[in-house]
N, C-alpha and C. Protein backbone atom coordinates (compact mmCIF):
# COMPACT_ATOMS: atom_id res chain seq x y z
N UNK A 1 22.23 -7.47 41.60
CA UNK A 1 20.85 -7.15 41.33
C UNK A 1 20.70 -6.40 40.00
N UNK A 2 21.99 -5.63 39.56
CA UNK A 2 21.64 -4.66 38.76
C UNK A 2 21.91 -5.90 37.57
N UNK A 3 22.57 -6.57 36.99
CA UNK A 3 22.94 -7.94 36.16
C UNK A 3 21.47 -8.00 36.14
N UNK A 4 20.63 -8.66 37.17
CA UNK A 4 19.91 -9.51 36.84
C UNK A 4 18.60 -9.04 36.19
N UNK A 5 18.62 -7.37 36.58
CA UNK A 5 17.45 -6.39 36.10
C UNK A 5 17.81 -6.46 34.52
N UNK A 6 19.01 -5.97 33.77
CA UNK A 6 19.86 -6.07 32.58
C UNK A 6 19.13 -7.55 31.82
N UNK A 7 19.54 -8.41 32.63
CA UNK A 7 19.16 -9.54 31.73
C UNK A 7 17.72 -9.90 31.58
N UNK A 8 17.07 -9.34 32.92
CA UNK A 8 15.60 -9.87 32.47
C UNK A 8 14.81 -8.53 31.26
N UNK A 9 15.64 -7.05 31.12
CA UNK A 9 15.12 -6.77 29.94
C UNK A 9 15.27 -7.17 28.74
N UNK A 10 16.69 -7.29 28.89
CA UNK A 10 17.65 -8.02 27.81
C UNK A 10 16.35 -9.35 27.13
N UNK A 11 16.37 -10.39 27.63
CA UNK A 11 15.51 -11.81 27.67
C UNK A 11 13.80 -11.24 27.67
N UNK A 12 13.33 -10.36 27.94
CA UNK A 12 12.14 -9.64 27.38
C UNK A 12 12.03 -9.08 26.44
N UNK A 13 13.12 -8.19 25.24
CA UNK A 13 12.95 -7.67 24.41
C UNK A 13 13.20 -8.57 23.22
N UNK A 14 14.07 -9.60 24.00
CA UNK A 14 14.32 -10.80 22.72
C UNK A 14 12.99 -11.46 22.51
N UNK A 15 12.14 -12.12 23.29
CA UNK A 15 10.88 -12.51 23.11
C UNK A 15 9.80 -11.67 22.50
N UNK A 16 9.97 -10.56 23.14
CA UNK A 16 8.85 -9.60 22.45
C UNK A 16 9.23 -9.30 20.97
N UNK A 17 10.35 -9.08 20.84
CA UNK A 17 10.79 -9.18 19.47
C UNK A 17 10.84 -10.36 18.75
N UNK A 18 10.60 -11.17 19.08
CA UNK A 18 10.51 -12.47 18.18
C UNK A 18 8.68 -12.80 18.16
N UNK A 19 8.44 -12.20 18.87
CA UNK A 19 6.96 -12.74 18.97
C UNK A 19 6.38 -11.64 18.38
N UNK A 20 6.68 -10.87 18.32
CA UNK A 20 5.99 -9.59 16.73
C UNK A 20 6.91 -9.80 15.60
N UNK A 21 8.60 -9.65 16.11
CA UNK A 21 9.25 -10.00 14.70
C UNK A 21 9.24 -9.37 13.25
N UNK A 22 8.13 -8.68 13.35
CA UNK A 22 8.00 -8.12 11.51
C UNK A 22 8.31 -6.77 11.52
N UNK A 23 8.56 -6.16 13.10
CA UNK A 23 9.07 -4.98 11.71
C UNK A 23 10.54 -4.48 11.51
N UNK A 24 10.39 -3.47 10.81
CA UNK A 24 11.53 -3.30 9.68
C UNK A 24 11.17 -2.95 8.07
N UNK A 25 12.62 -2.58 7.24
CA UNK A 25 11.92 -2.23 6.04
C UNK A 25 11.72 -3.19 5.37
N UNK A 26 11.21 -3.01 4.49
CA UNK A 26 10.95 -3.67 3.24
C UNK A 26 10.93 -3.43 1.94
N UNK A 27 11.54 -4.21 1.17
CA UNK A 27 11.19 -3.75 -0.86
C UNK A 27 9.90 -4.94 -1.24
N UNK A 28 9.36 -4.42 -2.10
CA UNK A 28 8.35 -4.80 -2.67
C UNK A 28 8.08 -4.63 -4.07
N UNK A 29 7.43 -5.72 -5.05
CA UNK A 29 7.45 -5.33 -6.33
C UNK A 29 5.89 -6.28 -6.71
N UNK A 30 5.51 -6.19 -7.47
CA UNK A 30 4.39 -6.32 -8.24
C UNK A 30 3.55 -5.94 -9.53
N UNK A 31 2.54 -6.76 -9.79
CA UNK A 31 1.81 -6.67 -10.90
C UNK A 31 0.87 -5.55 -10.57
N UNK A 32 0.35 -4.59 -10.86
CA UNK A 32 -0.93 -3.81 -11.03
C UNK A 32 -1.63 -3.21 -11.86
N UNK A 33 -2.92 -3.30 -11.96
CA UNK A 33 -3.66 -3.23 -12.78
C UNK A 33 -4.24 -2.12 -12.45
N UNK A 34 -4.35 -0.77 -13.54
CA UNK A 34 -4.67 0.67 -12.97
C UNK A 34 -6.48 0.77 -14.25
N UNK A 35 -7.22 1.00 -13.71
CA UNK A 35 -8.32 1.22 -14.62
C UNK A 35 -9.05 2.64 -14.35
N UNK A 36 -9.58 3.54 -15.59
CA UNK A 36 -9.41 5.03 -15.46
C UNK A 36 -10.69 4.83 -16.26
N UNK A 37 -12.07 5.70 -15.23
CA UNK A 37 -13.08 5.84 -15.94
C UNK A 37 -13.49 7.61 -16.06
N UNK A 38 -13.67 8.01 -17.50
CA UNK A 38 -13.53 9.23 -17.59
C UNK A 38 -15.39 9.13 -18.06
N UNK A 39 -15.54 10.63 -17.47
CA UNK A 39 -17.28 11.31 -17.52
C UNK A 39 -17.43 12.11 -18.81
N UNK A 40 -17.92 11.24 -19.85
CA UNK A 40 -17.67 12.02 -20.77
C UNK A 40 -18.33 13.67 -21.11
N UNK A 41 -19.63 13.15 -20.16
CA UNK A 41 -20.56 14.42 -20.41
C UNK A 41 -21.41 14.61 -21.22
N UNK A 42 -21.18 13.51 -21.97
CA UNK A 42 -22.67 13.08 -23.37
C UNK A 42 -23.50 12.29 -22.37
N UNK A 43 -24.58 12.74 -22.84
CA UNK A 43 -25.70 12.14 -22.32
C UNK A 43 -25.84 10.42 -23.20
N UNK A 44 -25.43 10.72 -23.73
CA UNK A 44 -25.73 9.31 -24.95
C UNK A 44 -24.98 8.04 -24.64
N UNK A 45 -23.27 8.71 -24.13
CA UNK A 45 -22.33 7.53 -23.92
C UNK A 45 -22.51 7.68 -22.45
N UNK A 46 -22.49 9.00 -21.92
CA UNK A 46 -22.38 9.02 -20.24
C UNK A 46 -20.73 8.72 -20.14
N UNK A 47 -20.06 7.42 -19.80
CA UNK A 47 -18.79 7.86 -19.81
C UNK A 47 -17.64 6.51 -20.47
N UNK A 48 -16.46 6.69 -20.57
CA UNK A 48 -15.39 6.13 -21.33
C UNK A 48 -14.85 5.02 -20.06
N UNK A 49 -13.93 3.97 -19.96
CA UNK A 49 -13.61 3.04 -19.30
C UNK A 49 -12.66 2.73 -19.79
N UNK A 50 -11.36 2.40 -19.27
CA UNK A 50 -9.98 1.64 -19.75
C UNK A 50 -9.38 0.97 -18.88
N UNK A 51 -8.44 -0.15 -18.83
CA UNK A 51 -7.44 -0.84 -17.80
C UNK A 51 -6.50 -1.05 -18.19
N UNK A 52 -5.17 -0.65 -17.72
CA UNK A 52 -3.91 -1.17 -18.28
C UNK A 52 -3.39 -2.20 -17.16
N UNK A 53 -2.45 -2.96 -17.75
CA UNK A 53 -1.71 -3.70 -16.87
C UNK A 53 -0.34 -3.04 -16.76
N UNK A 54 -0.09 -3.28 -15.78
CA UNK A 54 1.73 -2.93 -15.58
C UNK A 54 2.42 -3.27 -14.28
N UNK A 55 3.13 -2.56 -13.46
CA UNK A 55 3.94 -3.41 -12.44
C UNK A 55 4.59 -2.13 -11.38
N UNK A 56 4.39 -2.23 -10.16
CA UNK A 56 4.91 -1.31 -9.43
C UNK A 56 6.44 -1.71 -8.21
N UNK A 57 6.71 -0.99 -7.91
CA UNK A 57 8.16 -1.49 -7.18
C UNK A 57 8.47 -0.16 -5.87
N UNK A 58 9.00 -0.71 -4.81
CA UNK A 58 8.98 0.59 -3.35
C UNK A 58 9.63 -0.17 -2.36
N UNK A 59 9.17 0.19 -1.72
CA UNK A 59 9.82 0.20 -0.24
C UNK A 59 8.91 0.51 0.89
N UNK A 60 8.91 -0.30 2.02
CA UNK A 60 8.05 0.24 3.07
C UNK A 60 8.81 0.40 4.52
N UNK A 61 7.78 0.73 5.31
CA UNK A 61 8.53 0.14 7.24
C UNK A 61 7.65 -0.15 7.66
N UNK A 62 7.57 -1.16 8.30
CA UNK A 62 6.01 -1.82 9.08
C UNK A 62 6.81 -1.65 10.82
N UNK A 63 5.98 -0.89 11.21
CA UNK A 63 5.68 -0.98 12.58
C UNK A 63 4.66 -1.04 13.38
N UNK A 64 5.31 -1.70 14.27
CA UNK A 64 4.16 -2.60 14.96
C UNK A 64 3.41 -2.00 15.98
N UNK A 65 2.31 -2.17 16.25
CA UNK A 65 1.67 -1.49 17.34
C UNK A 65 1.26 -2.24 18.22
N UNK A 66 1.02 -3.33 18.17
CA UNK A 66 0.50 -4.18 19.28
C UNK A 66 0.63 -5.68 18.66
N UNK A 67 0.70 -6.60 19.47
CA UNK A 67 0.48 -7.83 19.15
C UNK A 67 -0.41 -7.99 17.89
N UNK A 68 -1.65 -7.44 17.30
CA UNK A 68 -2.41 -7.46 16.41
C UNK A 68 -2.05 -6.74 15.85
N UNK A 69 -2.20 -5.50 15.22
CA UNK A 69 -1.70 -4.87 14.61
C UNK A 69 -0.26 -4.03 14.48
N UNK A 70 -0.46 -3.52 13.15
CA UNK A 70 0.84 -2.93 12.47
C UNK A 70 0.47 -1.72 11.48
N UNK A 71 1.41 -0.34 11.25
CA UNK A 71 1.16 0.73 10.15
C UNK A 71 2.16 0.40 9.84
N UNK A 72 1.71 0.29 8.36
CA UNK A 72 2.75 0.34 7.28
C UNK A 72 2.82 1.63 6.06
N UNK A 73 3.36 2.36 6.30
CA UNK A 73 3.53 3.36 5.30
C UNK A 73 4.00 2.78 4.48
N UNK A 74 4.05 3.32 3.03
CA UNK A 74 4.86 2.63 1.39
C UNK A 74 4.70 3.71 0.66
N UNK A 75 6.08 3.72 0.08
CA UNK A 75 6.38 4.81 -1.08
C UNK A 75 6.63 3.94 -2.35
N UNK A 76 5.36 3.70 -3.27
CA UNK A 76 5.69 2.90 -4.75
C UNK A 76 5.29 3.89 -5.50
N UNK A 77 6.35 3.01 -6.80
CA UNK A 77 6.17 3.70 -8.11
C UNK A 77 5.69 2.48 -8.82
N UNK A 78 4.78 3.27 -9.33
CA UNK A 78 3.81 2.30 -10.31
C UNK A 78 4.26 2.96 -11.78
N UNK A 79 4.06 1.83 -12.76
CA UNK A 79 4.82 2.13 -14.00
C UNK A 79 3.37 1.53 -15.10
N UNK A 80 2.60 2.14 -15.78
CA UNK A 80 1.78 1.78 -16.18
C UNK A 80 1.80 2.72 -17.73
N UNK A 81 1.47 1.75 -19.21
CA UNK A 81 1.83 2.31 -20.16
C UNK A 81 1.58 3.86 -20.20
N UNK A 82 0.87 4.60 -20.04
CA UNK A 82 0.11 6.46 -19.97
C UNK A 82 0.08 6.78 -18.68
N UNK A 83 0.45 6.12 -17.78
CA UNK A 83 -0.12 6.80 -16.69
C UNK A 83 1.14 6.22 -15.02
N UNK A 84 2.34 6.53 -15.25
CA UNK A 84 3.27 6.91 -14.18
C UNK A 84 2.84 7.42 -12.82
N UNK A 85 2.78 6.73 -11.61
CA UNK A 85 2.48 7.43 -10.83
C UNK A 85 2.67 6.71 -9.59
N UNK A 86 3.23 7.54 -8.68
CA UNK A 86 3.39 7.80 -7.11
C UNK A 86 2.64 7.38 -6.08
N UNK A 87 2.63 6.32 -5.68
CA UNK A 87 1.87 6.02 -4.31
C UNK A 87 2.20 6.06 -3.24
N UNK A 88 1.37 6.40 -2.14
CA UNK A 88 1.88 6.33 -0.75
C UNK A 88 0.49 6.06 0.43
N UNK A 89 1.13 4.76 0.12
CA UNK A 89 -0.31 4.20 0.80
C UNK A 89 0.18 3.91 2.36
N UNK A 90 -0.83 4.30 3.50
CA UNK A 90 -0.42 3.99 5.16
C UNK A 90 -1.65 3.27 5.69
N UNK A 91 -1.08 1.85 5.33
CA UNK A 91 -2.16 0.55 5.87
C UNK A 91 -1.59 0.15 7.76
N UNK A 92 -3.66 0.23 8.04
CA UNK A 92 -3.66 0.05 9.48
C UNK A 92 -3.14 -1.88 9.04
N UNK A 93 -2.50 -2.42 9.42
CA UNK A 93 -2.97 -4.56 9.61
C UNK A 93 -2.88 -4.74 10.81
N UNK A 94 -4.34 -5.53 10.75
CA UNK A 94 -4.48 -6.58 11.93
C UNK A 94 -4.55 -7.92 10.78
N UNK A 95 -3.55 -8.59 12.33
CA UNK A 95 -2.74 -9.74 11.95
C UNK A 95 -3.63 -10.96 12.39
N UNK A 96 -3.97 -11.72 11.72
CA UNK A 96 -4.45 -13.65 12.18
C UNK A 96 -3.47 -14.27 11.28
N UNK A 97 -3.05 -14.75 12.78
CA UNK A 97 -1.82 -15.53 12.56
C UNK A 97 -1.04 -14.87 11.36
N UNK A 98 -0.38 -15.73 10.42
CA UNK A 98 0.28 -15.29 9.43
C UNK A 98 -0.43 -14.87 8.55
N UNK A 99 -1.52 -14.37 8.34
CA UNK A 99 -2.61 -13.35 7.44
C UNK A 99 -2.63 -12.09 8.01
N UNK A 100 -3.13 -11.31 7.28
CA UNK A 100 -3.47 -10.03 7.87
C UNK A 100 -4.61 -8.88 6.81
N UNK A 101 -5.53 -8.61 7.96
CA UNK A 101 -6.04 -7.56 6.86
C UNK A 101 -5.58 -6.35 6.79
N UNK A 102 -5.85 -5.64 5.68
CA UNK A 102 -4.85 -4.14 6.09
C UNK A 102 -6.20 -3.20 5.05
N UNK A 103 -6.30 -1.84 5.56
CA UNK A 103 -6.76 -0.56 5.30
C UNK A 103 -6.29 0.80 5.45
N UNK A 104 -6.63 1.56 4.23
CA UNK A 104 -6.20 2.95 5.21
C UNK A 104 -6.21 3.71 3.91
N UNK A 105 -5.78 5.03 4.32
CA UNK A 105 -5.22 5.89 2.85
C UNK A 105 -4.50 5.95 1.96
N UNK A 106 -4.18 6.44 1.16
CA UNK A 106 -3.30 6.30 -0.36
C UNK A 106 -3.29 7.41 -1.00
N UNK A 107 -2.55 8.07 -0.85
CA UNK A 107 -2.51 9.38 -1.65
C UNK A 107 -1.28 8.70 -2.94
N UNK A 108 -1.99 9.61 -4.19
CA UNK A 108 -1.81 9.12 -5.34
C UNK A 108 -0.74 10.44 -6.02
N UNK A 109 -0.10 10.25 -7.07
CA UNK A 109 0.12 11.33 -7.95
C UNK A 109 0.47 10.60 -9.05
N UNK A 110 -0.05 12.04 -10.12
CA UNK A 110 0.33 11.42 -11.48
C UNK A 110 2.07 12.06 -12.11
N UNK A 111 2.21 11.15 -12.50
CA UNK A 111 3.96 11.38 -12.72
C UNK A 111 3.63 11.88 -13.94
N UNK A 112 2.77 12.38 -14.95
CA UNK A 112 2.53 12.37 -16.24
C UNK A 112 1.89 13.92 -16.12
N UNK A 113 1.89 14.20 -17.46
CA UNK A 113 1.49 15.89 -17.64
C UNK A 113 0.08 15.77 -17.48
N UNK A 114 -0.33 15.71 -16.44
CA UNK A 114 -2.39 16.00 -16.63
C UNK A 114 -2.13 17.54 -16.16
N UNK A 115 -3.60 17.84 -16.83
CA UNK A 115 -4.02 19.44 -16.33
C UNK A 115 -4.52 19.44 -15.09
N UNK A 116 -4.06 19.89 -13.99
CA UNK A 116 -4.53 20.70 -12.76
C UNK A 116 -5.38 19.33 -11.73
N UNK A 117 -4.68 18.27 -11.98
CA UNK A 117 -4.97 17.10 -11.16
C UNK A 117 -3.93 15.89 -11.06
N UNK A 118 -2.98 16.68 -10.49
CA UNK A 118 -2.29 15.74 -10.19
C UNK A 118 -2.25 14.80 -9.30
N UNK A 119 -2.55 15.38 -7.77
CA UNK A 119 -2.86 14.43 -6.83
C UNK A 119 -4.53 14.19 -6.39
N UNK A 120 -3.68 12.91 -5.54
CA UNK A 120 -5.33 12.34 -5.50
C UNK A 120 -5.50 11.39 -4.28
N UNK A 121 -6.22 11.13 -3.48
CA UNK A 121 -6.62 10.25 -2.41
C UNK A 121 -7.36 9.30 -2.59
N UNK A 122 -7.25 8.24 -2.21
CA UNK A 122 -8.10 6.34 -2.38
C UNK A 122 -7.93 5.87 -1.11
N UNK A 123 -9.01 5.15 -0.86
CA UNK A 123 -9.03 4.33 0.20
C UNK A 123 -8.78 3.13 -0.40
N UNK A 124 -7.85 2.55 0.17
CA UNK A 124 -6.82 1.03 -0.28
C UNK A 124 -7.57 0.11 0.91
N UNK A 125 -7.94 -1.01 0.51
CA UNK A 125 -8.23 -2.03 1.56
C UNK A 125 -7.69 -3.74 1.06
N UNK A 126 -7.08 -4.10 1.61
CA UNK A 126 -7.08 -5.79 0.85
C UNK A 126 -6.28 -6.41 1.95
N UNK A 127 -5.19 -7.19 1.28
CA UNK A 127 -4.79 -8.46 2.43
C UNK A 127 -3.03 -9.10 2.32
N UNK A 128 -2.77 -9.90 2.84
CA UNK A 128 -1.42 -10.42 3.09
C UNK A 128 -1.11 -11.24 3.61
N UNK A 129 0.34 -12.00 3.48
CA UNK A 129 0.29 -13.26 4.23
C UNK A 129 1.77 -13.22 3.97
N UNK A 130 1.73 -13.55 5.47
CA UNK A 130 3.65 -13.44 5.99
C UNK A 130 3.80 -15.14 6.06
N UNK A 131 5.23 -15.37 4.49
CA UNK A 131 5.36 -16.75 4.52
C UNK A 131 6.34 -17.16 5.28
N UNK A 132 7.29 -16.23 5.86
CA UNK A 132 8.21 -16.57 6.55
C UNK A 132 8.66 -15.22 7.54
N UNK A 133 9.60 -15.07 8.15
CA UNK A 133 10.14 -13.90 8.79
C UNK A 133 10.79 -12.98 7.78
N UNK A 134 10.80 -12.82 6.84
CA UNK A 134 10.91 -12.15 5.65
C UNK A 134 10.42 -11.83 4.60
N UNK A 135 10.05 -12.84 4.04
CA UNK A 135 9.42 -12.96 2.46
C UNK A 135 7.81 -12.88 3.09
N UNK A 136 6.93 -12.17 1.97
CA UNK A 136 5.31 -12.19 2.31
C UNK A 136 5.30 -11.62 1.13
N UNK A 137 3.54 -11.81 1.06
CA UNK A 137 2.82 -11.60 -0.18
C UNK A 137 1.53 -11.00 0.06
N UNK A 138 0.88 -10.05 -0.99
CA UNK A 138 0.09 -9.18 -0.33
C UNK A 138 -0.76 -8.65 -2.01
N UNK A 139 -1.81 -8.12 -1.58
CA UNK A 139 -2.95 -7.84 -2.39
C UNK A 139 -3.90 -6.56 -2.00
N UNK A 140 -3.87 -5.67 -2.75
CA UNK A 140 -5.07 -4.73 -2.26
C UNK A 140 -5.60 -3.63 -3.51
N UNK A 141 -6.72 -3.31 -3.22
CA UNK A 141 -7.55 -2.28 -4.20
C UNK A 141 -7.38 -0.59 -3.29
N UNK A 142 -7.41 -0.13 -4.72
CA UNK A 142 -7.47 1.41 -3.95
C UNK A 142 -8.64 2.48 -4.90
N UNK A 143 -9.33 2.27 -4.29
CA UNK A 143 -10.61 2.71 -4.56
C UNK A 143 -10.46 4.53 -4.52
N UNK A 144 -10.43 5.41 -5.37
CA UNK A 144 -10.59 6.89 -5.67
C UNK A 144 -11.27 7.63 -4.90
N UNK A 145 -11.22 8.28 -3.69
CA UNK A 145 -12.28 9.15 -3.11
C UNK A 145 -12.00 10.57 -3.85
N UNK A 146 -11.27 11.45 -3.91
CA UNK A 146 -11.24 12.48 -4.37
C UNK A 146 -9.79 12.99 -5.54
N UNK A 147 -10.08 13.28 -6.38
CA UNK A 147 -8.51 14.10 -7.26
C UNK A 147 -8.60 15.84 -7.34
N UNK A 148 -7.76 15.96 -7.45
CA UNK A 148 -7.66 17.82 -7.19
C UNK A 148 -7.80 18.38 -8.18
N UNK A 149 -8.56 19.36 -8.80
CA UNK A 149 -8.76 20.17 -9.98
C UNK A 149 -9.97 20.11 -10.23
N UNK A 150 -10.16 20.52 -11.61
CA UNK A 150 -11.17 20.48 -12.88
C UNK A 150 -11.03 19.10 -12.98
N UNK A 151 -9.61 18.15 -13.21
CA UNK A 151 -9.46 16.91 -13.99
C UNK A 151 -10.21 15.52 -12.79
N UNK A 152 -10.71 16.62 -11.40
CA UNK A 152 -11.09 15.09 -10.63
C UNK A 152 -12.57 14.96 -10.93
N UNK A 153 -13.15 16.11 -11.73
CA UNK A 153 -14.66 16.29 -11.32
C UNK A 153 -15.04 14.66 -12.45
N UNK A 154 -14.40 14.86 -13.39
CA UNK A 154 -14.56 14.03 -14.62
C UNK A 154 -13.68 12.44 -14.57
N UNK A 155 -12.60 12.54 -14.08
CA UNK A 155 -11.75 10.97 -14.00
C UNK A 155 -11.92 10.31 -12.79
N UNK A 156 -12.14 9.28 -12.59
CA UNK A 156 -12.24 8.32 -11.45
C UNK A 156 -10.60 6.93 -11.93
N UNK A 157 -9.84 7.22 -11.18
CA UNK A 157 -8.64 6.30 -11.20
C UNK A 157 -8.38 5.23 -9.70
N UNK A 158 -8.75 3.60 -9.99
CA UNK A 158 -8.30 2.90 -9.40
C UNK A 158 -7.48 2.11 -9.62
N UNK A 159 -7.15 1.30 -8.26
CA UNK A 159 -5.64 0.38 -8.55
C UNK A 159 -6.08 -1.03 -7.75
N UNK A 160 -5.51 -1.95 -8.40
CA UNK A 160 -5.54 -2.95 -8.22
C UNK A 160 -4.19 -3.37 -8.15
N UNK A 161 -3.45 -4.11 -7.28
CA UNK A 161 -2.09 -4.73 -7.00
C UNK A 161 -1.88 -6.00 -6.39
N UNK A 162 -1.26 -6.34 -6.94
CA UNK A 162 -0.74 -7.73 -6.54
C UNK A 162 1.10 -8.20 -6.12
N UNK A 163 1.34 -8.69 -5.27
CA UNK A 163 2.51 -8.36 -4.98
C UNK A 163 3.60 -9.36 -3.86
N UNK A 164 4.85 -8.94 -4.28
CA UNK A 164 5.92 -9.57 -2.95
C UNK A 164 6.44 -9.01 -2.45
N UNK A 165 7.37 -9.32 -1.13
CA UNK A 165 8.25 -8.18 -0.96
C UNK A 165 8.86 -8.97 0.21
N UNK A 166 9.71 -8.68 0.54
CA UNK A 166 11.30 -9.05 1.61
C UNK A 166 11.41 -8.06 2.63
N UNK A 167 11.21 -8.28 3.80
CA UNK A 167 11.36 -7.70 5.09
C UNK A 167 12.77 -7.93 4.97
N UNK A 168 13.21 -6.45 5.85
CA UNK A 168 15.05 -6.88 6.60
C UNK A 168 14.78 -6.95 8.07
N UNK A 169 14.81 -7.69 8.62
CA UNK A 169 14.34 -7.49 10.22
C UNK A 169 15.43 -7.20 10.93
């Protein structure tokens, strides 16, 4: 009796695990596009606008919470010509089929000498698509809610990313 209890968890965790299957860590790398709108405080211009392109690279763990969804925490470094910086974004995804939407927070930092604003919080929302039991591809914006200092009253910094990355399951 006791065998047969063994095997029917045994033969349940293999299914349940194949039928969520995704989590585990992951590396990830990508294109992103960081654009920084500063308040100038003239009434005349009102304020300044820029976008750089550049490319970020990390690591995540997606775990699963239910048949539909998954949190994925991620620790990237984004590499952008002036502006170095630290992400750590923790996306809720709910999954259709091999798509998924994902949301959540993003706390930011600048790897670069700014005055008295270094970190910063965005709400990240966008999307993904698992091409296989490993490999997937994924997209999201991270929209600026607040930066810390004097330097948040005046800069608004978002991110745009585009991206791959390799599950180890």
């Amino acid at each position: 009796m006791r065998k047969l209890i063994v095997l029917a968890v045994f033969f349940t965790s293999v299914i349940v695990s194949n039928t969520y299957g995704q989590e585990g860590f992951a590396v990830k790398a990508g294109l992103n596009n960081v654009s920084m709108k500063v308040d100038t405080g003239n009434n005349l211009f009102g304020s300044v606008s820029d976008s750089e392109l550049g490319f970020y690279l990390g690591g995540s763990y997606n775990f699963v919470a239910s048949e539909e969804f998954d949190i994925e925490p991620s620790v990237l470094f984004s590499f952008v010509d002036d502006l170095t910086s630290l992400y750590i974004p923790v996306m809720a995804k709910y999954k259709i089929n091999n798509f998924n939407i994902q949301a959540g927070p993003q706390i930011n930092y600048l790897l670069e000498d700014m005055p008295d604003g270094e970190f910063g919080l965005d709400i990240a929302f966008g999307g993904g698509y698992q091409i296989d039991d490993n490999w997937f591809v994924e997209a999201r914006y991270g929209l600026q809610v607040s930066r810390g200092g004097d330097f948040g009253d005046v800069v608004d910094i978002n991110t745009l990313t585009f991206g791959a990355g390799y599950r180890f399951n």
